[in-house]
Protein backbone atom coordinates (compact mmCIF):
# COMPACT_ATOMS: atom_id res chain seq x y z
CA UNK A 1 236.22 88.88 56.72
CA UNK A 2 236.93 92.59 56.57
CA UNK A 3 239.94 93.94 57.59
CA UNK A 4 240.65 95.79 60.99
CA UNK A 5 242.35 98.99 61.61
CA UNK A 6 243.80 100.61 64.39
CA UNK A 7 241.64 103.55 65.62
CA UNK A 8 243.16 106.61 64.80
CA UNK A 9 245.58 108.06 67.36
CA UNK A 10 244.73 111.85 68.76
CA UNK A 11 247.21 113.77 70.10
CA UNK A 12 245.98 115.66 73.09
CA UNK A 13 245.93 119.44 72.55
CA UNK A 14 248.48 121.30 74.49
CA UNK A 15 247.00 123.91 76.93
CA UNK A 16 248.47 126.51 79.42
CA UNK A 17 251.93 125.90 80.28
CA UNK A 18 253.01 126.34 83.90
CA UNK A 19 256.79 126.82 84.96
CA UNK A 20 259.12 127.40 87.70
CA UNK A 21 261.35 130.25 88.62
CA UNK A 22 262.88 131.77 90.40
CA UNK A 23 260.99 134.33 92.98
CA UNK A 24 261.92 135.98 97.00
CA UNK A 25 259.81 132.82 98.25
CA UNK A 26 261.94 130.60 96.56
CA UNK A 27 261.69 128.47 93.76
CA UNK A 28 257.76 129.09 92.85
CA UNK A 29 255.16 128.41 89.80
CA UNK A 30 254.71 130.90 86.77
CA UNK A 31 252.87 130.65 83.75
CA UNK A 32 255.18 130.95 80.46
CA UNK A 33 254.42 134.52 80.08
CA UNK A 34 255.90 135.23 83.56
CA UNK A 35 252.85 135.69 85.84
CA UNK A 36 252.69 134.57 89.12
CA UNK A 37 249.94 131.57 90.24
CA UNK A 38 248.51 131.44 93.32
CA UNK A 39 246.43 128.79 95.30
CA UNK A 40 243.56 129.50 97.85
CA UNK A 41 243.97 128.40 101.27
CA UNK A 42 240.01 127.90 101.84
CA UNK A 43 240.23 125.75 98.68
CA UNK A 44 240.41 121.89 100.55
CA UNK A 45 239.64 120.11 96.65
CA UNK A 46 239.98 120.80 92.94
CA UNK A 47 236.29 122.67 93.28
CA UNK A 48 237.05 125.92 92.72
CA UNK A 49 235.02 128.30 95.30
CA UNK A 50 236.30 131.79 93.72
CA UNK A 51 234.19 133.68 92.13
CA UNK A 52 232.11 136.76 90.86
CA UNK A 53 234.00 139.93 92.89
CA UNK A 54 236.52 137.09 94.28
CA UNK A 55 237.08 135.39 90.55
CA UNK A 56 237.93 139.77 89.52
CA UNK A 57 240.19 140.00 91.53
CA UNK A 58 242.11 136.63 91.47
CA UNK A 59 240.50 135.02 87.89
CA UNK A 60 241.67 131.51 87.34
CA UNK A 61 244.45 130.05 85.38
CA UNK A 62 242.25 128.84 82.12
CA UNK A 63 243.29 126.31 79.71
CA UNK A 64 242.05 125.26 76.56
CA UNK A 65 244.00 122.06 76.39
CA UNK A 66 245.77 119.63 78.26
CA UNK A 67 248.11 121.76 81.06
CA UNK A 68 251.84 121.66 80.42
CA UNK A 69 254.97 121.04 82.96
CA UNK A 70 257.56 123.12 81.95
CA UNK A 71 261.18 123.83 84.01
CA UNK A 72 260.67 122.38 87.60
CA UNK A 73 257.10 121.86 87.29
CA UNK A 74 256.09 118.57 87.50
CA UNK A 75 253.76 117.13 84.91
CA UNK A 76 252.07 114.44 87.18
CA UNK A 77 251.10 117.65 90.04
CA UNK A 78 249.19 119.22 86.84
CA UNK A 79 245.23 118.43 86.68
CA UNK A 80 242.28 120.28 85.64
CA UNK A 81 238.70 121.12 86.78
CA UNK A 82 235.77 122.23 85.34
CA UNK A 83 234.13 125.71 86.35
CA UNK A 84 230.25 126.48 86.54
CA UNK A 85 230.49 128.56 83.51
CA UNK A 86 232.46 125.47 82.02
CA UNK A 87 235.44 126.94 81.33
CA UNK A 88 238.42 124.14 82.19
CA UNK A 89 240.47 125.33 85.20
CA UNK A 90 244.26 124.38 85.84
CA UNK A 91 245.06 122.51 89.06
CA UNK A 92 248.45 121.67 90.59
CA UNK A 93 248.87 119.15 93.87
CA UNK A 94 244.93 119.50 93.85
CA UNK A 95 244.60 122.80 94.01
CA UNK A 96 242.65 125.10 91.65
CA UNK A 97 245.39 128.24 90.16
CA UNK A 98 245.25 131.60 90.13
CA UNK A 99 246.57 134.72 89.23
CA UNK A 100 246.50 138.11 90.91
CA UNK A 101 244.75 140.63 88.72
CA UNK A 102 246.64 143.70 89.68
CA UNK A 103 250.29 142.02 89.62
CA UNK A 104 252.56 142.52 86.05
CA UNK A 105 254.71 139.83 84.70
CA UNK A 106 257.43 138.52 87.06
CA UNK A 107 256.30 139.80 90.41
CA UNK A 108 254.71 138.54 93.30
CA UNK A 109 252.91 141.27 95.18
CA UNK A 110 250.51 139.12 97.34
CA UNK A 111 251.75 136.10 98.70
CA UNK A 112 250.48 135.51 101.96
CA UNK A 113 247.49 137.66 101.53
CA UNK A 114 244.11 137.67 103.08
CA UNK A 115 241.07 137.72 101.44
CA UNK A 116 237.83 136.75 100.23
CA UNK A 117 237.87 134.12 103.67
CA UNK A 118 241.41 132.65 102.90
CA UNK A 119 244.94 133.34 101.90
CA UNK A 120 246.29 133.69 98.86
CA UNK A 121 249.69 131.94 98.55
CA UNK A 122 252.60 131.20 95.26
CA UNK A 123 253.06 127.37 95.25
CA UNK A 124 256.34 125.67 95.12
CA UNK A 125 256.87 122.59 92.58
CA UNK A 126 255.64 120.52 95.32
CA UNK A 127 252.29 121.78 95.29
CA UNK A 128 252.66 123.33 98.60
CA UNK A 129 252.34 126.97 99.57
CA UNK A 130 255.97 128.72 99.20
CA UNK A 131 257.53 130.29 102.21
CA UNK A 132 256.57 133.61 103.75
């Protein structure tokens, strides 16, 4: 009889890391450098429906690994989907994230915004758009 071995254990790879802070709308989702995510209104599942022109303008919070819950984030709202050009996308409360292209680290300079058929709107921890 030969002997048996556990399989060996991998340890998933950690990916983007998405934190809370601080913000004028409240308490509201950043990634760890300090940008702002958004979700899109028009966006009713974790298929993202942004892009081309749309995906220039707001391009998607990308991972390479397994998302990460940092501060008041919570781990069990994080998800991910896959994009056409298979790139993994980051979701939170099922919806696809993303950042505002023209926005610098700390700020949020379009919550609440209209366009490409739907606003654009910072999430709170609960998944749900932030106050206006």
């Amino acid at each position: 009889m030969l002997p048996t071995t556990a399989p060996p254990t991998t340890k998933a790879t950690p990916g983007t890391i998405i934190k809370t802070a601080d913000s004028e709308f409240g308490e509201i989702l950043f990634d760890d450098t300090g940008q702002a995510i958004y979700l899109f209104d028009k966006e009713e599942t974790t298929t993202p429906e942004c892009y081309d022109e749309c995906a220039d303008e707001w391009p998607p919070v990308l991972t390479e690994g397994t998302p990460v819950a940092a501060g008041g984030a919570a781990a069990d709202a994080l998800g991910a989907t896959i994009r056409s050009d298979g790139s993994t996308q980051v979701t939170y409360g099922g919806h696809p994230l993303y950042y505002y292209a023209h926005e610098g680290k700390n700020q949020v300079l379009c919550h609440n915004v209209n366009e490409f058929g739907g606003l654009w709107l910072v999430l709170a921890p609960t998944g749900d758009a932030a106050a206006s």
